[in-house]
C-alpha atoms as a PDB file:
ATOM      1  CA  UNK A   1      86.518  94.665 112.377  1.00  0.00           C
ATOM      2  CA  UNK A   2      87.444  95.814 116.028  1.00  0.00           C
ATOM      3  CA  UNK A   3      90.660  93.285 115.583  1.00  0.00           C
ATOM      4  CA  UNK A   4      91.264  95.142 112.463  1.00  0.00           C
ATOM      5  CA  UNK A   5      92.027  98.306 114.014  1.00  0.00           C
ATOM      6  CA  UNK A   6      94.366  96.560 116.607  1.00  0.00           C
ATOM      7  CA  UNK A   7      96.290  94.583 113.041  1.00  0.00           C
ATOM      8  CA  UNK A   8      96.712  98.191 111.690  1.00  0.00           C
ATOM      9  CA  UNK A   9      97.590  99.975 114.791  1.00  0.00           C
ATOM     10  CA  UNK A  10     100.588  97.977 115.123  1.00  0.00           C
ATOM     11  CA  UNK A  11     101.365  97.831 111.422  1.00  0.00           C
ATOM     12  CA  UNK A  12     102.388 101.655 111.862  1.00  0.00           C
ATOM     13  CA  UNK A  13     105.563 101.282 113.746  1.00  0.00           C
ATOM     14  CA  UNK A  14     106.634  98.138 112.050  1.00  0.00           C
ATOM     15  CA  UNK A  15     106.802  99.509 108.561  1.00  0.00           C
ATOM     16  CA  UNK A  16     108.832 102.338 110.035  1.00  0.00           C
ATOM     17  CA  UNK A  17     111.263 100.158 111.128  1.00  0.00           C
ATOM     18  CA  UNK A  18     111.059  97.610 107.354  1.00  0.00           C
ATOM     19  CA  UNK A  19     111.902 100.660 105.827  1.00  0.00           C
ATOM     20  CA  UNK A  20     115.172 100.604 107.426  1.00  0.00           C
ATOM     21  CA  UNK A  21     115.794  98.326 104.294  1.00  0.00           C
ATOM     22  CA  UNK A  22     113.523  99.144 101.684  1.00  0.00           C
ATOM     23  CA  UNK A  23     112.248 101.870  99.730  1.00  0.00           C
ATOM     24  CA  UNK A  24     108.465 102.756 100.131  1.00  0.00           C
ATOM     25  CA  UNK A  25     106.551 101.544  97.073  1.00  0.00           C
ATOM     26  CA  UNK A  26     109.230  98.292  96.640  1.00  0.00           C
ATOM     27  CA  UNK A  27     107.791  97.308  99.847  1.00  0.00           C
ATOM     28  CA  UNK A  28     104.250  97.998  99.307  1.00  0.00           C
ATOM     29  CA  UNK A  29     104.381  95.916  96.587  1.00  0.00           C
ATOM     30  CA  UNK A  30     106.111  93.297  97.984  1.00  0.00           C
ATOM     31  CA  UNK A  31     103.827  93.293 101.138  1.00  0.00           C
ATOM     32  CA  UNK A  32     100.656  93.282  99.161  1.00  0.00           C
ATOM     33  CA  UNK A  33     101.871  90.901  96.679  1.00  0.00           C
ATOM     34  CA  UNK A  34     102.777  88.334  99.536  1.00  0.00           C
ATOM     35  CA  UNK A  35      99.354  88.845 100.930  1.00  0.00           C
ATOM     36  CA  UNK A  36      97.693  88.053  97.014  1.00  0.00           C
ATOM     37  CA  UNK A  37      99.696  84.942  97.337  1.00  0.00           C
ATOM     38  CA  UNK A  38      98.319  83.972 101.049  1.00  0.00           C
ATOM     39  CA  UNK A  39      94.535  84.703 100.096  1.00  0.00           C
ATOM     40  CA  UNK A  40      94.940  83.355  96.800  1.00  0.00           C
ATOM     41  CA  UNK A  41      96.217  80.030  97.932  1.00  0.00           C
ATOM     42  CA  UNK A  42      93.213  79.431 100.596  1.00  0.00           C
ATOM     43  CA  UNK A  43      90.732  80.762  97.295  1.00  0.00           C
ATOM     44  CA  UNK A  44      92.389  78.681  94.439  1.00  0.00           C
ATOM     45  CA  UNK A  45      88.991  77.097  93.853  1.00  0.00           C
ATOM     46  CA  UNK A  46      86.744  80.039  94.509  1.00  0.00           C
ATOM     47  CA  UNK A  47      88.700  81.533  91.803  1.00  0.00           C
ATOM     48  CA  UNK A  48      87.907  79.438  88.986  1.00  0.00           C
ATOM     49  CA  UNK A  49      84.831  81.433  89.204  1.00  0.00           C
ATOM     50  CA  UNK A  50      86.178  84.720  89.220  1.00  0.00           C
ATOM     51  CA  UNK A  51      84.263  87.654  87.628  1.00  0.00           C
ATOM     52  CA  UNK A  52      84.523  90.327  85.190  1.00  0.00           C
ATOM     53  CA  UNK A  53      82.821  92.699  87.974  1.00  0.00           C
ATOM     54  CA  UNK A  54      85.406  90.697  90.534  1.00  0.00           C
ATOM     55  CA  UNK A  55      88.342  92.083  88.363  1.00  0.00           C
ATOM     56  CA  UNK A  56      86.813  95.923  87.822  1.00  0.00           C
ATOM     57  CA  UNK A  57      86.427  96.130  91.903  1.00  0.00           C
ATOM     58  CA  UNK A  58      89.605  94.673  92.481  1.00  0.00           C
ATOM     59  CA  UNK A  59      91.595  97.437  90.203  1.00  0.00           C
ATOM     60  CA  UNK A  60      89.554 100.282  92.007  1.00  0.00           C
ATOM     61  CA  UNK A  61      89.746  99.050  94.990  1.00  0.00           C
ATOM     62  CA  UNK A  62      93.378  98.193  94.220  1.00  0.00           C
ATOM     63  CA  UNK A  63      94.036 102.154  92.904  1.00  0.00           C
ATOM     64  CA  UNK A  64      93.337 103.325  96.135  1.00  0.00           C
ATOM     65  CA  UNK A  65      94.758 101.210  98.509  1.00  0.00           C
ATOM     66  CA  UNK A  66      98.303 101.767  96.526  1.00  0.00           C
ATOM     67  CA  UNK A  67      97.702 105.336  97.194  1.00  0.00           C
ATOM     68  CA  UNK A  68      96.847 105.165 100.351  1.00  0.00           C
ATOM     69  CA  UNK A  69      99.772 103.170 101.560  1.00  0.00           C
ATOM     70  CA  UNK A  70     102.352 104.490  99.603  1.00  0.00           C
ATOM     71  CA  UNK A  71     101.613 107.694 100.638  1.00  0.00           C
ATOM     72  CA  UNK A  72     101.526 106.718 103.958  1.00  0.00           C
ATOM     73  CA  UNK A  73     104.358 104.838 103.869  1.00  0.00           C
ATOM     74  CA  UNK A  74     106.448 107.583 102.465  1.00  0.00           C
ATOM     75  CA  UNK A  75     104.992 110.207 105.343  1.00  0.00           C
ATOM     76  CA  UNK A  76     106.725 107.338 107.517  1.00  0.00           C
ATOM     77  CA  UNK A  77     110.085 108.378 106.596  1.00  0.00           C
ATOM     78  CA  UNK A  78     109.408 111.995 107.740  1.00  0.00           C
ATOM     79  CA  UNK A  79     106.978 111.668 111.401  1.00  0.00           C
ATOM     80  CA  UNK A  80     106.328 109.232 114.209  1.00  0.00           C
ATOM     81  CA  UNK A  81     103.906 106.222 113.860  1.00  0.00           C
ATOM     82  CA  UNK A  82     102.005 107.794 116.198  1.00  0.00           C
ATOM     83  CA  UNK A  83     101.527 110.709 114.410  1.00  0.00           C
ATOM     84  CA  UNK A  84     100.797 108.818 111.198  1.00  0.00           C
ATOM     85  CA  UNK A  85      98.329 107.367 113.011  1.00  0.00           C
ATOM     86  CA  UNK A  86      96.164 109.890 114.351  1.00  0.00           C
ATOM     87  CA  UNK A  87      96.708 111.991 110.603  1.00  0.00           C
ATOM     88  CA  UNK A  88      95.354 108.766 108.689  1.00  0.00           C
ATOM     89  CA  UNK A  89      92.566 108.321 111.211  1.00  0.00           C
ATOM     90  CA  UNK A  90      90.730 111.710 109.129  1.00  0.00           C
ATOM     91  CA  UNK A  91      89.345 109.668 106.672  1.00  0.00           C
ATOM     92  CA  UNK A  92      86.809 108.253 109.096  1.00  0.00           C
ATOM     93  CA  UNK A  93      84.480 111.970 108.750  1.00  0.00           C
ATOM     94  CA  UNK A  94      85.834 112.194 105.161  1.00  0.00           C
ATOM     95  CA  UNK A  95      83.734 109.045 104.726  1.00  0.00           C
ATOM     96  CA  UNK A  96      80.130 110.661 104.591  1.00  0.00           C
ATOM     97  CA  UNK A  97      81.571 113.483 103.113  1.00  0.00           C
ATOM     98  CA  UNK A  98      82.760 111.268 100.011  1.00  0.00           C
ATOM     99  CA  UNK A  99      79.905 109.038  99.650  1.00  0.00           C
ATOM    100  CA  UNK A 100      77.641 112.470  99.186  1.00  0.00           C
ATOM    101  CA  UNK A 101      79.852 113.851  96.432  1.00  0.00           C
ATOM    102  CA  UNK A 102      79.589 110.217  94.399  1.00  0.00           C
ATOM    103  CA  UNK A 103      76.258 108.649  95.513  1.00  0.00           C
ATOM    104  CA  UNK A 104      74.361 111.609  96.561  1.00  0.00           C
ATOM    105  CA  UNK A 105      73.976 110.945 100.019  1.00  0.00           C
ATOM    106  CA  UNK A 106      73.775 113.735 102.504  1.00  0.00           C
ATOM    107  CA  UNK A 107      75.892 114.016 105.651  1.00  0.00           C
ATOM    108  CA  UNK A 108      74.126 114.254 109.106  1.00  0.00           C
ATOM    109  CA  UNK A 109      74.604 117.612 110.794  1.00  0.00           C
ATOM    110  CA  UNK A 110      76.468 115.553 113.512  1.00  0.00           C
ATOM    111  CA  UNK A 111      79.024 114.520 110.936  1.00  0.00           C
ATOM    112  CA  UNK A 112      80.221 118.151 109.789  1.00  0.00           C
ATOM    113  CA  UNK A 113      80.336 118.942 113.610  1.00  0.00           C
ATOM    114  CA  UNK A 114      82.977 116.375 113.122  1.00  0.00           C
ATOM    115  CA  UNK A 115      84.895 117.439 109.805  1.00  0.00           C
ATOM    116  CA  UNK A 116      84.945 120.857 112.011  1.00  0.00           C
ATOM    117  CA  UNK A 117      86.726 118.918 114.656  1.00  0.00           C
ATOM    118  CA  UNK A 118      88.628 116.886 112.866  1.00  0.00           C
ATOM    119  CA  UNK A 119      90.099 119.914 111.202  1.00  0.00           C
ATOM    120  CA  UNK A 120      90.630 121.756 114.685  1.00  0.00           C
ATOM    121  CA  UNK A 121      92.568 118.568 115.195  1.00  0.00           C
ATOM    122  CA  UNK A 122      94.903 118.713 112.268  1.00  0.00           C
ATOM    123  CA  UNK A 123      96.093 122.343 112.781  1.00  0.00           C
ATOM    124  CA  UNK A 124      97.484 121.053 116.190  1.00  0.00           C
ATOM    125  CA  UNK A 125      99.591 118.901 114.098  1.00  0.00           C
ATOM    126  CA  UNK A 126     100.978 121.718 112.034  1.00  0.00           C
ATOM    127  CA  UNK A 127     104.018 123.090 111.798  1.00  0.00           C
ATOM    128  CA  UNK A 128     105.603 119.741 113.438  1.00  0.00           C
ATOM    129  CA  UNK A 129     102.532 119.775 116.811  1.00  0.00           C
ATOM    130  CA  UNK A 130     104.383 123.149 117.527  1.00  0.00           C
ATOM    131  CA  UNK A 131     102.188 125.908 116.371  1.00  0.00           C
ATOM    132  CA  UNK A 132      98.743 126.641 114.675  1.00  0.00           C
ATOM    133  CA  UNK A 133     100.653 127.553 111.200  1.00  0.00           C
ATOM    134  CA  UNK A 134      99.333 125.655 107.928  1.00  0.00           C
ATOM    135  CA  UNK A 135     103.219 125.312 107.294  1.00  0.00           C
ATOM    136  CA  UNK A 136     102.512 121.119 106.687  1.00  0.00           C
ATOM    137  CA  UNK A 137     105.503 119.107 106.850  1.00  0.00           C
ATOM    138  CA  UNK A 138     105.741 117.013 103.743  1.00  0.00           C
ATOM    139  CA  UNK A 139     105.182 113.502 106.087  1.00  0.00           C
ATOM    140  CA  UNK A 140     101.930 114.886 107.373  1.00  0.00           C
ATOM    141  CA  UNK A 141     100.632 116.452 103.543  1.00  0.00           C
ATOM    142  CA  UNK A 142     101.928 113.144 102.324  1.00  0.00           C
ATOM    143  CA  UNK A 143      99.728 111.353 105.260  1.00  0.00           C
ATOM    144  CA  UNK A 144      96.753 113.827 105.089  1.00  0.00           C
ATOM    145  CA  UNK A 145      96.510 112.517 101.116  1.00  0.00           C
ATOM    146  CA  UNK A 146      96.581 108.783 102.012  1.00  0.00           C
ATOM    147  CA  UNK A 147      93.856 109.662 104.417  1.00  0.00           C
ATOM    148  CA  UNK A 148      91.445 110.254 101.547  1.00  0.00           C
ATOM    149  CA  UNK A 149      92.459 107.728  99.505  1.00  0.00           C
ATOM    150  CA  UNK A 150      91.789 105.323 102.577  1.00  0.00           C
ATOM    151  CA  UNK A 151      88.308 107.073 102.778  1.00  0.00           C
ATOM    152  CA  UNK A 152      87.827 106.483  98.838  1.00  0.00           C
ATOM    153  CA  UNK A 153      88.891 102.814  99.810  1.00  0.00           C
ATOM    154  CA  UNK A 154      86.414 101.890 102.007  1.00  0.00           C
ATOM    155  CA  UNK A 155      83.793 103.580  99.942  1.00  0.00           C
ATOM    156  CA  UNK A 156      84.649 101.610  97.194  1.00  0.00           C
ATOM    157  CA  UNK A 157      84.571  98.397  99.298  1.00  0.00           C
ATOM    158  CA  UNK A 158      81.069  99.552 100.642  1.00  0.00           C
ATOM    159  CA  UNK A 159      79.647  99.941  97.060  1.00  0.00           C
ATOM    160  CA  UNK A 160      81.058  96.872  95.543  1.00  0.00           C
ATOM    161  CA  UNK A 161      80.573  94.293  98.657  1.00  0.00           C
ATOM    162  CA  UNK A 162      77.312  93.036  98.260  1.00  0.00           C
ATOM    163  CA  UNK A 163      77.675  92.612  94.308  1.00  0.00           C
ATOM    164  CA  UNK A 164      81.146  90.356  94.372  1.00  0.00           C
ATOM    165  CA  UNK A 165      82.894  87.377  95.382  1.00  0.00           C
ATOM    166  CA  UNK A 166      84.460  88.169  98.581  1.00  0.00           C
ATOM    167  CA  UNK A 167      87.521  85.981  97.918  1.00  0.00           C
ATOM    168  CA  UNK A 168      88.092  86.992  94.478  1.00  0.00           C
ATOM    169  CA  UNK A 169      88.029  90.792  94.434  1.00  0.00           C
ATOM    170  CA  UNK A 170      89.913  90.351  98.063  1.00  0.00           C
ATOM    171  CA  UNK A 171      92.949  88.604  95.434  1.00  0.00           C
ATOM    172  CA  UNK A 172      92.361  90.884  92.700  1.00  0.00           C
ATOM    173  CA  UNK A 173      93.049  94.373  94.974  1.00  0.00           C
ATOM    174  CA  UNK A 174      95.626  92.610  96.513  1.00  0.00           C
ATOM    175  CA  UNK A 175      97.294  91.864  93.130  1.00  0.00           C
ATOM    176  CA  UNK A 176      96.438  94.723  91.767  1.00  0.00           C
ATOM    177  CA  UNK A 177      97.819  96.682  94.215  1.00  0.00           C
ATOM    178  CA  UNK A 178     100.846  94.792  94.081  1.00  0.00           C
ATOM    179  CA  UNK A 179     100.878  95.601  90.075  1.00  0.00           C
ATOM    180  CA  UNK A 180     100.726  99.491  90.428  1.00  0.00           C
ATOM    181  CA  UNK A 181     103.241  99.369  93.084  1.00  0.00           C
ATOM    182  CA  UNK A 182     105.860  98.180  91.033  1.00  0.00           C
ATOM    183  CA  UNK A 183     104.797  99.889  88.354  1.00  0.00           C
ATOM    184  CA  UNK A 184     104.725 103.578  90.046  1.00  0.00           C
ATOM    185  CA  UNK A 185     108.683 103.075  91.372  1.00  0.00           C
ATOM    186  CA  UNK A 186     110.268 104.747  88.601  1.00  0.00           C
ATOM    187  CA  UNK A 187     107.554 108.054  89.151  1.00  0.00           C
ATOM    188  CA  UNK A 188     108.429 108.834  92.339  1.00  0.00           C
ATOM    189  CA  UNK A 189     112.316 107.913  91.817  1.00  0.00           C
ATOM    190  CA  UNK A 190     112.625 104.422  93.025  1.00  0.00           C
ATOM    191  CA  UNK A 191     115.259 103.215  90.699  1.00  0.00           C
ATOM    192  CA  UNK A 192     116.925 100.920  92.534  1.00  0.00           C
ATOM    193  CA  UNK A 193     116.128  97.539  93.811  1.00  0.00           C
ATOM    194  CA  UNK A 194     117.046  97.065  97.289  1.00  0.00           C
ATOM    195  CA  UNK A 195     119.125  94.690  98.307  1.00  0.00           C
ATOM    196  CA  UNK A 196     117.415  91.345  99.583  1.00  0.00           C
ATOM    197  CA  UNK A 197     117.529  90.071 103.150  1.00  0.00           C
ATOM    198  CA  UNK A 198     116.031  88.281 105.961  1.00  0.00           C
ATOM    199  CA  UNK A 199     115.156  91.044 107.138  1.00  0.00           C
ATOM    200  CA  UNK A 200     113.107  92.491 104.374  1.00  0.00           C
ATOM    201  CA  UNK A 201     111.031  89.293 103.773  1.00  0.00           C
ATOM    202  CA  UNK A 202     110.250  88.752 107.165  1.00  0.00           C
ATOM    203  CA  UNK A 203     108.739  91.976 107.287  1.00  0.00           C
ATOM    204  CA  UNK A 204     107.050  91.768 103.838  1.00  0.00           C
ATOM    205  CA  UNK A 205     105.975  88.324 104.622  1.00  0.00           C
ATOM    206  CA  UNK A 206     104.662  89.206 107.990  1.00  0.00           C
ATOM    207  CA  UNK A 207     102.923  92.558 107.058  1.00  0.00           C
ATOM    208  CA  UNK A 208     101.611  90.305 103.759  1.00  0.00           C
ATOM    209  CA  UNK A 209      99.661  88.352 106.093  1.00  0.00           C
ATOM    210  CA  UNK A 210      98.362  90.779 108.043  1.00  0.00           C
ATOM    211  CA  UNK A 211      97.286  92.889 105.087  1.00  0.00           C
ATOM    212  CA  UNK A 212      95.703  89.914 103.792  1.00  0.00           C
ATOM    213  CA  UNK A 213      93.626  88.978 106.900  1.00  0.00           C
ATOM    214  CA  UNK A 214      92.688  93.088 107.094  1.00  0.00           C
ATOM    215  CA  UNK A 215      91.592  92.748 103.452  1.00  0.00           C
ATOM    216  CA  UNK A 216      89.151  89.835 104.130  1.00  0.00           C
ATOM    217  CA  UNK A 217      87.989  91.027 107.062  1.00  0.00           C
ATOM    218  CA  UNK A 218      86.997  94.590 105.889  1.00  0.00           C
ATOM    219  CA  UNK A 219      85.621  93.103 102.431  1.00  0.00           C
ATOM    220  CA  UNK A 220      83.112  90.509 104.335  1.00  0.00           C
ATOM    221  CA  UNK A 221      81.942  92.421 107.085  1.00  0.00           C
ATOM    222  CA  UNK A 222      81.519  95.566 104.596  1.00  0.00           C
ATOM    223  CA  UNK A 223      78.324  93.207 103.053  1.00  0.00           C
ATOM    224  CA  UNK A 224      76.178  94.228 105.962  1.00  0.00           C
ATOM    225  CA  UNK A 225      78.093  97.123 107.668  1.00  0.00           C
ATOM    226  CA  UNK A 226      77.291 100.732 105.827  1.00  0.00           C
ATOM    227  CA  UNK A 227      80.334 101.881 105.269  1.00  0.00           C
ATOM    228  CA  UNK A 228      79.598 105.383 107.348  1.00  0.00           C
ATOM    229  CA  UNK A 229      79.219 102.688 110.197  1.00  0.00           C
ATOM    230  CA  UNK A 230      82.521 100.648 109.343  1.00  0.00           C
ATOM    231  CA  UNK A 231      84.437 103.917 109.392  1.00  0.00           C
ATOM    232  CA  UNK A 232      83.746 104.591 112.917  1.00  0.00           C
ATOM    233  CA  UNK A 233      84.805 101.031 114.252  1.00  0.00           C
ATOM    234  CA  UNK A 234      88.095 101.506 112.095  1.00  0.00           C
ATOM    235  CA  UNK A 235      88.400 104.606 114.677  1.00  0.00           C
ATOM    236  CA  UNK A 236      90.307 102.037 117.013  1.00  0.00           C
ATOM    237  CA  UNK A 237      93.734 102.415 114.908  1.00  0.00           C
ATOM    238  CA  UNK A 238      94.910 106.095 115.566  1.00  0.00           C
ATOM    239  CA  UNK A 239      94.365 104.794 119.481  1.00  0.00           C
ATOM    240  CA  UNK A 240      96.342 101.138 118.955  1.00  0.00           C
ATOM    241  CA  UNK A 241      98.779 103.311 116.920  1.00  0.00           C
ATOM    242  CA  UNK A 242      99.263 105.586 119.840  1.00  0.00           C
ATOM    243  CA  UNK A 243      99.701 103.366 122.206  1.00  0.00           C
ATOM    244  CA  UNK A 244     102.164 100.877 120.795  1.00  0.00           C
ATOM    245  CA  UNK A 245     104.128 104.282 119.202  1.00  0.00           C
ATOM    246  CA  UNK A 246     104.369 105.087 123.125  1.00  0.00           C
ATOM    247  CA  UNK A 247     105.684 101.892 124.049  1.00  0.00           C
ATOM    248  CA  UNK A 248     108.280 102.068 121.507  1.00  0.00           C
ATOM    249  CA  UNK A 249     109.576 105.417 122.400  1.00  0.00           C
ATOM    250  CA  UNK A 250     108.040 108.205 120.949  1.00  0.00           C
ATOM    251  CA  UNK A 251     107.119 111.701 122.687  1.00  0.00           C
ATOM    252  CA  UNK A 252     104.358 113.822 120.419  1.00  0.00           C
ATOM    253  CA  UNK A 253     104.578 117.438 121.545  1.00  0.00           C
ATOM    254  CA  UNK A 254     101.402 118.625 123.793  1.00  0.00           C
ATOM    255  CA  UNK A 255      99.461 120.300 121.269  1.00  0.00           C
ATOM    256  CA  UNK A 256      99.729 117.188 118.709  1.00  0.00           C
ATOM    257  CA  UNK A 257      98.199 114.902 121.842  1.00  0.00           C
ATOM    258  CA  UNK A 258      95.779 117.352 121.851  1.00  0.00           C
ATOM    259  CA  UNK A 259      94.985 117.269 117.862  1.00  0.00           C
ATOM    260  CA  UNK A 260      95.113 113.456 118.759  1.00  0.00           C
ATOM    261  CA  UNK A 261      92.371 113.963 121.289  1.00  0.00           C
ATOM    262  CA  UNK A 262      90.431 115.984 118.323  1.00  0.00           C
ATOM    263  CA  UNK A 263      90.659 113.832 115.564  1.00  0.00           C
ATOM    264  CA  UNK A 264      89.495 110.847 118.164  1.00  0.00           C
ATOM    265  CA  UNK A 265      86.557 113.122 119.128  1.00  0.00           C
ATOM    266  CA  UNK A 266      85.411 114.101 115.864  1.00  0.00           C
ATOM    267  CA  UNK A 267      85.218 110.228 114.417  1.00  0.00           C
ATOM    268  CA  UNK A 268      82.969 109.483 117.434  1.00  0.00           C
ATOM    269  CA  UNK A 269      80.492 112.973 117.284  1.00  0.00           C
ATOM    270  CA  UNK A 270      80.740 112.210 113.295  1.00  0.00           C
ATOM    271  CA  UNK A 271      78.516 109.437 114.186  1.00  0.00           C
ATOM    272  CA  UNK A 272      76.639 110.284 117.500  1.00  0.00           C
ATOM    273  CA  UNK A 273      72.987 111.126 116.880  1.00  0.00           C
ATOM    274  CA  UNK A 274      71.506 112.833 119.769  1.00  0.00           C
ATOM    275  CA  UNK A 275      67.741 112.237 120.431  1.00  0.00           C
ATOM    276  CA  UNK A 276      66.188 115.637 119.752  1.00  0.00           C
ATOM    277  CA  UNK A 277      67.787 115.241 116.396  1.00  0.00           C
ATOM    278  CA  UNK A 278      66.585 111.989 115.094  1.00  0.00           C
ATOM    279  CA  UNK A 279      63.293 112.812 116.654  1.00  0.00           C
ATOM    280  CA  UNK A 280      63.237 116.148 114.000  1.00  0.00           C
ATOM    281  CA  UNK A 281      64.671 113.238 111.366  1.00  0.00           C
ATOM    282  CA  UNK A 282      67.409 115.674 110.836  1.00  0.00           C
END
């Protein structure tokens, strides 16, 4: 899971640069549909077993992760990967938070000290890391969405794990989200096909395969890790996503670093427990 966050840190500033010749949601789909065709060719004989319940988790599952990254992806066109990485690193509080609104599971005190944070965090990233205004630049609203679908994601992974077949609900989301992809073009006016190149599928191809391993990893290790718990490791990316943004170039203004700083702060108090707590069982 810890090599996860590294995969996805990284996978920031190279779809920046694949958009350079595609649109968002053409390569979404093409991504995840490479990475259905990777996992599904290692599974080809776990799938002859493949589940009603395997299919059902693999379109929810799918629903969100189409969200998530075509949001994301289209907040790409408008701020810096680093930026889009700290932004999408809110739905590691927003876990609890969502998991008590559907399974009626409380949040620890500890973990609305760190949707407070978090939020502190965001306004530094308003109004372009400038100013304190909640003037939101379309890239980060468009990010700030993804974030909760990501959130809804990994809830949805935590609640199906133990009751599927890793590898076939791993193809299903994957081809699923593939699916609603292509379908969703024409709503958010993607008419046009890009043109094909090398370019294009060596990125698709490349970011298929990483999606795929990301996708397998989260799915297993989600069967013993609470997904509260899996949230917090995941807090890596925003940190990979920094640091390889800074290596490529980019300059966030001061106050975004520090709304950085925040949102990396609130994911870890969002699941510290200090001792005078758990000894009141609060």
């Amino acid at each position: 899971m810890v090599g996860v966050t590294m995969i996805w840190g990284v996978t920031f500033l190279t779809v920046q640069h694949a958009l350079s010749y595609s649109s968002p949601l053409f390569f979404v789909g093409c991504r995840f549909a490479a990475a259905a065709l990777a996992v599904g060719l290692v599974s080809r004989h776990a799938l002859r077993s493949i589940a009603w319940r395997d299919v059902r988790a693999g379109a929810v599952i799918g629903a969100c992760i189409v969200t998530g990254y075509g949001l994301q992806t289209m907040g790409l066109q408008h701020v810096a990967s680093s930026e889009s990485g700290f932004l999408t690193a809110l739905y590691v509080p927003l876990v609890p938070l969502l998991q008590w609104v559907f399974w009626r599971r409380p949040p620890h005190i500890m973990c609305l000290a760190g949707v407070a944070c978090a939020f502190a965090g965001m306004l530094c990233f308003a109004d372009g890391g400038q100013g304190l205004a909640l003037s939101f630049t379309t890239g980060q609203t468009l990010t700030l969405v993804a974030a909760v679908a990501f959130a809804l994601e990994i809830c949805a992974i935590g609640h199906y794990a133990a009751r599927v077949n890793v590898r076939c609900v791993t193809v299903a989301q994957l081809a699923f989200t593939a699916l609603f992809a292509f379908a969703l073009r024409p709503l958010v006016g993607e008419h046009e096909t890009p043109a094909l190149s090398w370019e294009l599928a060596a990125f698709a191809g490349g970011m298929g395969c990483a999606s795929a391993l990301i996708q397998v990893a989260m799915n297993w290790a989600q069967k013993t890790v609470d997904a509260s718990r899996a949230a917090i490791i995941y807090a890596g990316e925003p940190i990979w996503a920094g640091l390889f943004g800074r290596l490529a170039g980019e300059r966030l203004p001061g106050l975004a670093l520090i709304g950085g700083a925040l949102i990396v702060l609130a994911i870890l108090v969002s699941e510290w427990r200090p001792r005078r707590l758990r000894a009141r069982g609060t």
